[in-house]
PDB file of N, CA and C in Angstrom:
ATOM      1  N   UNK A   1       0.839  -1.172   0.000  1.00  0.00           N
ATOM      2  CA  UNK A   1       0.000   0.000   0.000  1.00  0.00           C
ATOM      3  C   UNK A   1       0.887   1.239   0.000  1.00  0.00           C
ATOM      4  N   UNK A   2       0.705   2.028  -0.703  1.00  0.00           N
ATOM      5  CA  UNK A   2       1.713   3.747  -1.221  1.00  0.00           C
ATOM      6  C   UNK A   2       0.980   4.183  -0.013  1.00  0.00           C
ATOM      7  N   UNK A   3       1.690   5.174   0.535  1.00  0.00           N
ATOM      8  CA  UNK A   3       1.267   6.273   1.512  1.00  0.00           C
ATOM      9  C   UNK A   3       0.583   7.392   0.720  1.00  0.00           C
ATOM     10  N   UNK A   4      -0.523   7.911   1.096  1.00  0.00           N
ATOM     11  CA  UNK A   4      -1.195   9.087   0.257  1.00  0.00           C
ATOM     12  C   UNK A   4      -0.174  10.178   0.493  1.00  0.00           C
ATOM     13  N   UNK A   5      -0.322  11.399  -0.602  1.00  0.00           N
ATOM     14  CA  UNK A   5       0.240  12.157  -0.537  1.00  0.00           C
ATOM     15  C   UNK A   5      -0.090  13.336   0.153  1.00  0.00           C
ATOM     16  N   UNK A   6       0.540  14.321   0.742  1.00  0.00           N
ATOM     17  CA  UNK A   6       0.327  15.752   1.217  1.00  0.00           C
ATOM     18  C   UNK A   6      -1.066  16.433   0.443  1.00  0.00           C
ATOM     19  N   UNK A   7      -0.912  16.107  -0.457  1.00  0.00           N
ATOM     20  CA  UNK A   7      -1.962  17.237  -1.405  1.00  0.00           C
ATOM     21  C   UNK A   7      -3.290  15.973  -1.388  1.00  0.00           C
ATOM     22  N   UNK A   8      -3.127  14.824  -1.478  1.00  0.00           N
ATOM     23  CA  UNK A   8      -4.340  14.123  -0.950  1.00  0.00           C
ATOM     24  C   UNK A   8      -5.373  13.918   0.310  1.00  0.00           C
ATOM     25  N   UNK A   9      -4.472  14.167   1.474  1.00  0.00           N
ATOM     26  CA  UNK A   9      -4.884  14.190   2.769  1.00  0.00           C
ATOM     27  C   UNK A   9      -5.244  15.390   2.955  1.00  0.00           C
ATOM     28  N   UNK A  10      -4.478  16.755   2.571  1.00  0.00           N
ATOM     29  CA  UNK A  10      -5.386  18.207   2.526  1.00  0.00           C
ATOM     30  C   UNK A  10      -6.374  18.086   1.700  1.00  0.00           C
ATOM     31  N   UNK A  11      -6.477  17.400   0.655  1.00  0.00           N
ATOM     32  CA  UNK A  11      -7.555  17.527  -0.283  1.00  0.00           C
ATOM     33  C   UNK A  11      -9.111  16.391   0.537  1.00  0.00           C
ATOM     34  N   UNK A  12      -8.428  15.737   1.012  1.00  0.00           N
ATOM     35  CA  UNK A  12      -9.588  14.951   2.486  1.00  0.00           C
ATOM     36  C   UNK A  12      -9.742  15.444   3.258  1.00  0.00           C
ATOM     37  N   UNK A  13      -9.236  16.240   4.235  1.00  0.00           N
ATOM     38  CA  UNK A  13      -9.419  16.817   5.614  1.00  0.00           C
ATOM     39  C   UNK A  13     -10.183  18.262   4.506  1.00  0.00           C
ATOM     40  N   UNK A  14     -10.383  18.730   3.527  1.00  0.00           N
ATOM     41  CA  UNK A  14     -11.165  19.951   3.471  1.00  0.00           C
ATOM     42  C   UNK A  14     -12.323  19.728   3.045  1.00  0.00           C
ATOM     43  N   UNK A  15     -12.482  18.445   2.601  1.00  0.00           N
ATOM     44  CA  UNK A  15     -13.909  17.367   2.103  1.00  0.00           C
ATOM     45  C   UNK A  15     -14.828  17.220   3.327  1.00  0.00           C
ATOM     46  N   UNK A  16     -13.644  17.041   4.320  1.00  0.00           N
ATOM     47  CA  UNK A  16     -14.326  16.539   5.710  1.00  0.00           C
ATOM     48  C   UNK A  16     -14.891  17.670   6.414  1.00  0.00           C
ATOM     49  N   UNK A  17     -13.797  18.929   6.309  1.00  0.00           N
ATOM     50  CA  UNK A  17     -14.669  20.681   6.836  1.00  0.00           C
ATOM     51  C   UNK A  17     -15.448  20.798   6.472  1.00  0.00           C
ATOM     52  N   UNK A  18     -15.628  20.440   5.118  1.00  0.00           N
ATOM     53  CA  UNK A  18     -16.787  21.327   4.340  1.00  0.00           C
ATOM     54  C   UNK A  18     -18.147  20.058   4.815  1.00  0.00           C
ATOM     55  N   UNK A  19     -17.693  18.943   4.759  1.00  0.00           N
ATOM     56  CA  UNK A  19     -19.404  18.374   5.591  1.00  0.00           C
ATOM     57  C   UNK A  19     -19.678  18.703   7.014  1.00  0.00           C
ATOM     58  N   UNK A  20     -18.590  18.839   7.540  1.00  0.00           N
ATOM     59  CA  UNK A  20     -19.124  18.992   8.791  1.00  0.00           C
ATOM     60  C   UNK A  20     -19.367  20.880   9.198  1.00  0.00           C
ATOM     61  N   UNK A  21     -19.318  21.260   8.556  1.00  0.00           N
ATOM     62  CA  UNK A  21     -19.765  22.684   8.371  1.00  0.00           C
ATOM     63  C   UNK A  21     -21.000  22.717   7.833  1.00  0.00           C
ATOM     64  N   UNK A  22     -21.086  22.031   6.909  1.00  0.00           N
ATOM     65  CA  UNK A  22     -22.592  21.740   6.132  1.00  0.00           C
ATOM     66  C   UNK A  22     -23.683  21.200   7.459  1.00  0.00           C
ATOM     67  N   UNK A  23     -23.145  20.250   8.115  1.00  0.00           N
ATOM     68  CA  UNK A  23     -23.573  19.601   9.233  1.00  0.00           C
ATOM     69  C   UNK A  23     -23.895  20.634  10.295  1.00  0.00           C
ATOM     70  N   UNK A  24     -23.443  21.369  10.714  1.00  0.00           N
ATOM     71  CA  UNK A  24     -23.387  22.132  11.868  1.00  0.00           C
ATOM     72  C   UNK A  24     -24.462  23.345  11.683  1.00  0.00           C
ATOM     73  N   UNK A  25     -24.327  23.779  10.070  1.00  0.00           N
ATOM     74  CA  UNK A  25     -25.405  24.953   9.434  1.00  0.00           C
ATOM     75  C   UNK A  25     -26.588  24.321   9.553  1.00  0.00           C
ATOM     76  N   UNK A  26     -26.876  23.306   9.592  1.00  0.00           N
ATOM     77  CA  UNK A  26     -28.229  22.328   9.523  1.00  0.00           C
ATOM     78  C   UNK A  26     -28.532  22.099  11.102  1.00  0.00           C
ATOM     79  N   UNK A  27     -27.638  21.292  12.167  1.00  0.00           N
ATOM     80  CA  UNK A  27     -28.443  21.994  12.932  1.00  0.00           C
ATOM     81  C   UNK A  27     -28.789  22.852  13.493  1.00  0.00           C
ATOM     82  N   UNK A  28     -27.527  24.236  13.258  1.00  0.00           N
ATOM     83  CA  UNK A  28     -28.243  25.763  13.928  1.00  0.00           C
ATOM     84  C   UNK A  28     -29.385  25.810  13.452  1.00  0.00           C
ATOM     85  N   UNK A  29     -29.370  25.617  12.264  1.00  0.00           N
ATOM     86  CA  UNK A  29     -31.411  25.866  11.645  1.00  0.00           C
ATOM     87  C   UNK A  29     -32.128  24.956  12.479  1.00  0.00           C
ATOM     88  N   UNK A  30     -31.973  24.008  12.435  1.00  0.00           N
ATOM     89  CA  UNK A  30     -32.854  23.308  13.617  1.00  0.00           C
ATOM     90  C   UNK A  30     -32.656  23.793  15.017  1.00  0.00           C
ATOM     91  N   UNK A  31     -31.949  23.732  15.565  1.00  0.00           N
ATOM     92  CA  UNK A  31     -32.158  24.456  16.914  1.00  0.00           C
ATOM     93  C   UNK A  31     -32.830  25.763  17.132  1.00  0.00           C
ATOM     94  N   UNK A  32     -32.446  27.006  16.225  1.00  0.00           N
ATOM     95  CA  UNK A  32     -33.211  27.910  15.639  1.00  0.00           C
ATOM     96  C   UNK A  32     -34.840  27.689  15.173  1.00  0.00           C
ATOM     97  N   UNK A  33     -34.832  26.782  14.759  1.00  0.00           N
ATOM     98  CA  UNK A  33     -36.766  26.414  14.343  1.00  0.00           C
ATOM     99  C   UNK A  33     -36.952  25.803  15.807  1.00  0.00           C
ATOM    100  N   UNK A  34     -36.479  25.358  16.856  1.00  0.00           N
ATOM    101  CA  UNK A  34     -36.609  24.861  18.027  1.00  0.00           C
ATOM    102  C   UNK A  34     -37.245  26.418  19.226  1.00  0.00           C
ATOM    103  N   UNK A  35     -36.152  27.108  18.799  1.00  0.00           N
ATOM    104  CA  UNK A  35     -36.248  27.997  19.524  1.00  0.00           C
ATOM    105  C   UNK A  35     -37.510  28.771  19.462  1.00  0.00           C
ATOM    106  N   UNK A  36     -37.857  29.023  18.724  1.00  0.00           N
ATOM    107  CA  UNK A  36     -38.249  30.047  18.087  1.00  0.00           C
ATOM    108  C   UNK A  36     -39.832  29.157  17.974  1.00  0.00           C
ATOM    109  N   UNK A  37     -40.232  27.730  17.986  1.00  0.00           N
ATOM    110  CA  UNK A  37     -41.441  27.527  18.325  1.00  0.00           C
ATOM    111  C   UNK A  37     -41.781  26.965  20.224  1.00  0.00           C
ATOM    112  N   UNK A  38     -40.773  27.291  20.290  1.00  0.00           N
ATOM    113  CA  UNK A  38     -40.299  27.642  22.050  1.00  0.00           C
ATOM    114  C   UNK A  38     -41.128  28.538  22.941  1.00  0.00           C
ATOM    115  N   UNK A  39     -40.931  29.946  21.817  1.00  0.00           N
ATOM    116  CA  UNK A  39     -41.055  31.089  22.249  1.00  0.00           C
ATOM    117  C   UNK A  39     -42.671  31.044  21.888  1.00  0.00           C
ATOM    118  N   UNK A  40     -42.950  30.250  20.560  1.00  0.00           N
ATOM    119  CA  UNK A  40     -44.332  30.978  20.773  1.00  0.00           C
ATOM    120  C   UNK A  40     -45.181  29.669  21.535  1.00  0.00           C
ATOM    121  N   UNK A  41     -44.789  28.593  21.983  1.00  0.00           N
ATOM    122  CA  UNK A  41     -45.605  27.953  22.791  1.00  0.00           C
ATOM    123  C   UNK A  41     -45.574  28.505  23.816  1.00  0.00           C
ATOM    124  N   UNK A  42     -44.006  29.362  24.319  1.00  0.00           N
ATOM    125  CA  UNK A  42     -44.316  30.065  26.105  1.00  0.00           C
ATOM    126  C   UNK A  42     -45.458  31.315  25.958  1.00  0.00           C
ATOM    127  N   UNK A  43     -45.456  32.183  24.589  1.00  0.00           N
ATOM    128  CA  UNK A  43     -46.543  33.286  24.686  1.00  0.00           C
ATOM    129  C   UNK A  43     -47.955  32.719  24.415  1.00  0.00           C
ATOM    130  N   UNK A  44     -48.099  31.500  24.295  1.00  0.00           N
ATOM    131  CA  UNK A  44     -49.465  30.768  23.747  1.00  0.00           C
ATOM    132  C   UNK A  44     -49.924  30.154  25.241  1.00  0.00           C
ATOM    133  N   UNK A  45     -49.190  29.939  26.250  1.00  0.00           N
ATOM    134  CA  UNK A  45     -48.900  29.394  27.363  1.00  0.00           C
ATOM    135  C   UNK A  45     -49.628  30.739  28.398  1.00  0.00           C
ATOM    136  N   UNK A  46     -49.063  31.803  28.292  1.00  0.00           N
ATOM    137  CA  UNK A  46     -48.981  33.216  28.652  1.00  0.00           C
ATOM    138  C   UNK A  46     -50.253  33.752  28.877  1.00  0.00           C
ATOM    139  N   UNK A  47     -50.422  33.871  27.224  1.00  0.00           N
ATOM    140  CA  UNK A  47     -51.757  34.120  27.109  1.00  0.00           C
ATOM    141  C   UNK A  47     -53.253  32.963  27.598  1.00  0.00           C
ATOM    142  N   UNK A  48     -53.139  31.981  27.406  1.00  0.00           N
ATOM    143  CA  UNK A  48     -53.988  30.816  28.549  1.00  0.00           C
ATOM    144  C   UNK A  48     -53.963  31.247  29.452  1.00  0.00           C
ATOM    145  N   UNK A  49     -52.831  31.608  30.117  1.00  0.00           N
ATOM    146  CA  UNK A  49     -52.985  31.576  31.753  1.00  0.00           C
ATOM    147  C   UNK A  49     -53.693  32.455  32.164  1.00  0.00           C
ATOM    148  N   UNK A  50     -53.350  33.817  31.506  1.00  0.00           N
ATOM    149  CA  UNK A  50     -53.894  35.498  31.440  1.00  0.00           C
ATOM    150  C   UNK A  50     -55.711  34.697  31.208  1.00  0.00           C
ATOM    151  N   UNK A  51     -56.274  34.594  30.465  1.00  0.00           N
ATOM    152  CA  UNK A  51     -57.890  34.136  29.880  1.00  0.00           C
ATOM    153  C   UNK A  51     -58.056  33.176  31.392  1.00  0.00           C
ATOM    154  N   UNK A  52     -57.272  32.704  31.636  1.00  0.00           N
ATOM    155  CA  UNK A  52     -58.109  31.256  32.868  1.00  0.00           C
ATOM    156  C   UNK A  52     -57.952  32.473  33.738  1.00  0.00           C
ATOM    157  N   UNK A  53     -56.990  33.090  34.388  1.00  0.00           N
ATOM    158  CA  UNK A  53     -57.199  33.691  35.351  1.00  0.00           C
ATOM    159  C   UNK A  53     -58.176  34.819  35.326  1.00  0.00           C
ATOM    160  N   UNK A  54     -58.749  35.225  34.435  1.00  0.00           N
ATOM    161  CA  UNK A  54     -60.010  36.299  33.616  1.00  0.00           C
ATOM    162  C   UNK A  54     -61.017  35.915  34.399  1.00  0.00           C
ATOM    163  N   UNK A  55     -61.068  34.378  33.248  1.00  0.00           N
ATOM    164  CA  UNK A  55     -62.502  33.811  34.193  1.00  0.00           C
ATOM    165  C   UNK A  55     -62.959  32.997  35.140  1.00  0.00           C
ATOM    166  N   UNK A  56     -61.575  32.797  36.135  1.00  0.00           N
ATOM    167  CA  UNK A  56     -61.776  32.768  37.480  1.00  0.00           C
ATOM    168  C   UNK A  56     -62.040  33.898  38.411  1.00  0.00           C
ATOM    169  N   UNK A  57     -61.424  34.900  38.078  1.00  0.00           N
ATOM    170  CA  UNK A  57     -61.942  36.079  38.781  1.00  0.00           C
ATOM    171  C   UNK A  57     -63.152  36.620  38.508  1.00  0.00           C
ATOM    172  N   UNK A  58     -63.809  35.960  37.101  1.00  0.00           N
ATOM    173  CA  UNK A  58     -65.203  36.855  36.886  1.00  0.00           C
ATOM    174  C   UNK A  58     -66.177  35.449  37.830  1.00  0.00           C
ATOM    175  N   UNK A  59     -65.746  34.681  37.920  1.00  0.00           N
ATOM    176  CA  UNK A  59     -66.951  33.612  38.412  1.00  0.00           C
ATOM    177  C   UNK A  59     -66.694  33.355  39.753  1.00  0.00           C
ATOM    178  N   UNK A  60     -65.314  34.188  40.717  1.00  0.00           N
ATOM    179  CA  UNK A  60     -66.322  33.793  42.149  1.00  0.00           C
ATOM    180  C   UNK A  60     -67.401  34.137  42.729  1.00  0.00           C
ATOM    181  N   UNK A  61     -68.087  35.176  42.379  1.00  0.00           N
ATOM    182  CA  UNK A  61     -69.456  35.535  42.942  1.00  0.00           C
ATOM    183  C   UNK A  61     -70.261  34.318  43.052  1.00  0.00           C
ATOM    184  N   UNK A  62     -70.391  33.301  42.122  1.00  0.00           N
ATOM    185  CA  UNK A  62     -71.265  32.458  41.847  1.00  0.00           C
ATOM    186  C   UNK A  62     -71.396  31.551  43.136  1.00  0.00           C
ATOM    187  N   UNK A  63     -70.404  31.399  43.642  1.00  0.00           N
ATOM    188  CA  UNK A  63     -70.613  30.188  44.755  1.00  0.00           C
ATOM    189  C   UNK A  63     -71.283  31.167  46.073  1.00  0.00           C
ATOM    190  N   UNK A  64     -71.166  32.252  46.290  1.00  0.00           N
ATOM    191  CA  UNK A  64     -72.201  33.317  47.161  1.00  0.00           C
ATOM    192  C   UNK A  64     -73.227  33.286  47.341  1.00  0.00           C
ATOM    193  N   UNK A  65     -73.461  33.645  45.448  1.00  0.00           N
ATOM    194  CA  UNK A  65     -75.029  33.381  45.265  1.00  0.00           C
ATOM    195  C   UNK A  65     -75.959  32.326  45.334  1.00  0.00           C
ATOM    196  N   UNK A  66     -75.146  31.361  45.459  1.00  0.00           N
ATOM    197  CA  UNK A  66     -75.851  30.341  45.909  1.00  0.00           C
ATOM    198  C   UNK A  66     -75.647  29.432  46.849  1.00  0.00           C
ATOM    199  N   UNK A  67     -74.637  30.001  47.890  1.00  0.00           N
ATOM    200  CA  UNK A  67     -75.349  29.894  49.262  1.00  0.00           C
ATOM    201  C   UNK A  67     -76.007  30.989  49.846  1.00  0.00           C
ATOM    202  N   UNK A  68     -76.787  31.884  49.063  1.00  0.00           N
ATOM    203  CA  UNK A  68     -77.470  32.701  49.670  1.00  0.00           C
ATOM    204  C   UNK A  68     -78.344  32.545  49.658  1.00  0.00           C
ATOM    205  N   UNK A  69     -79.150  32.196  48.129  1.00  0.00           N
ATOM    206  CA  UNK A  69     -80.322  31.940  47.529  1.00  0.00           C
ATOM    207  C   UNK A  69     -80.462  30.049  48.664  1.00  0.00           C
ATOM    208  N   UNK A  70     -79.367  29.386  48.590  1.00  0.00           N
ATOM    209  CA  UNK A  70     -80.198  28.525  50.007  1.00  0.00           C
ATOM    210  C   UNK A  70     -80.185  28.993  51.206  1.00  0.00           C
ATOM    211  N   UNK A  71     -79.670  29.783  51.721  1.00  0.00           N
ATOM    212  CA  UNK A  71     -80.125  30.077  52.983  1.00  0.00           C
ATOM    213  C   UNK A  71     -81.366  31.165  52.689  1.00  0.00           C
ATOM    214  N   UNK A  72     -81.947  31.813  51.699  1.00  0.00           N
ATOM    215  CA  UNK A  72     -82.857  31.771  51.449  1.00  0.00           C
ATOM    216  C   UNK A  72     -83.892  30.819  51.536  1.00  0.00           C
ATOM    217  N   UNK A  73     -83.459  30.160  50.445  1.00  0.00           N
ATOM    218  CA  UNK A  73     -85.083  28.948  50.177  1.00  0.00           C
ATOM    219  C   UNK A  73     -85.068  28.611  51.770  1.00  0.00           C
ATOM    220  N   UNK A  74     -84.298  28.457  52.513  1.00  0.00           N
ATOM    221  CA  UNK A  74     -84.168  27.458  54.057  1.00  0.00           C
ATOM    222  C   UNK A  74     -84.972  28.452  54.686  1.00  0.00           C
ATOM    223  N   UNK A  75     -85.080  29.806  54.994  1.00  0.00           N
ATOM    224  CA  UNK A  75     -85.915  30.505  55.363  1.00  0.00           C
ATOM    225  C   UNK A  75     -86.900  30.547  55.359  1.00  0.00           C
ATOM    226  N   UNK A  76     -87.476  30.351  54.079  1.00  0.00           N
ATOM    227  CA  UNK A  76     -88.836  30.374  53.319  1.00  0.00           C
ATOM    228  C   UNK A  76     -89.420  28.991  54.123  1.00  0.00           C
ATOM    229  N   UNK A  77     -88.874  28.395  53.459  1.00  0.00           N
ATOM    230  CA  UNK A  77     -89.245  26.988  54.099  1.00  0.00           C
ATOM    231  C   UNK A  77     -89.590  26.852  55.931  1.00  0.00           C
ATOM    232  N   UNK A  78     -88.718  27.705  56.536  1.00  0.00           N
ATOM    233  CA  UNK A  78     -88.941  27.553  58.054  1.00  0.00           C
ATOM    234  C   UNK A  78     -90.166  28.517  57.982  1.00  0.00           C
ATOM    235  N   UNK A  79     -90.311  29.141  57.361  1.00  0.00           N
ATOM    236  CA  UNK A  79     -92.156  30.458  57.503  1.00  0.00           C
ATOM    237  C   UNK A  79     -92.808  29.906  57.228  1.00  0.00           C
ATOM    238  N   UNK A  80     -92.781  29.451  55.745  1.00  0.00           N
ATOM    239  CA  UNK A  80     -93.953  28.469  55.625  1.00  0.00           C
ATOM    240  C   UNK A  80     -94.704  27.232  56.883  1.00  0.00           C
ATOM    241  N   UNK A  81     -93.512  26.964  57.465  1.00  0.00           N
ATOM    242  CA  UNK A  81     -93.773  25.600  58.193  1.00  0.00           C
ATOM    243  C   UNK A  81     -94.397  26.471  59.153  1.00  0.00           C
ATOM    244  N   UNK A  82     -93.705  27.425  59.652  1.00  0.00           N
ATOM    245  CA  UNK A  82     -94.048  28.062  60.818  1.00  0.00           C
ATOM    246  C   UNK A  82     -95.405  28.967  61.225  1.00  0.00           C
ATOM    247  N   UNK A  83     -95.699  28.857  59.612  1.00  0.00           N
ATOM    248  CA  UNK A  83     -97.411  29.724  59.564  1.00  0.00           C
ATOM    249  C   UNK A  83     -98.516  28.579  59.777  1.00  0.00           C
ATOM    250  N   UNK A  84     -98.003  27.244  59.054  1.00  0.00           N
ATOM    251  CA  UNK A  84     -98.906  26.594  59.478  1.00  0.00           C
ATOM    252  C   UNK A  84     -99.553  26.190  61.119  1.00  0.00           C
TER     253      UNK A  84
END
């Protein structure tokens, strides 16, 4: 077996830069398309939380109103009994 020459092994090792440069540009783009649907699942995330917390604050009244409206009806109910 001949030993390769100087100008063969530079002419391999710049075969080999150039894929693995090719390689490396491919996954910054992927990590980059990573990122970047990152960001909009955390503002999609953001915004959910902002809307749930909306309409939790618009609907505690509700559990008030209806222990009021029964301690209402429970009232009613003790007059009624109590007229008879």
């Amino acid at each position: 077996m001949t030993d390769p020459s100087p100008s063969d092994v530079a002419l391999e090792l710049e075969r080999l830069r150039a894929t693995v440069e090719a390689g490396f540009a491919r996954i910054d783009g992927s990590l980059a398309l990573l990122v970047q649907r990152s960001d909009q699942v955390d503002r999609q995330l953001a915004d959910h939380e902002a809307r749930l917390d909306a309409l939790e604050k618009s609907r505690w009244p509700l559990p008030s109103v209806l222990a009021l409206v029964a301690v209402i009806g429970l009232a009613l109910t003790l007059w009624q009994t109590a007229a008879r």
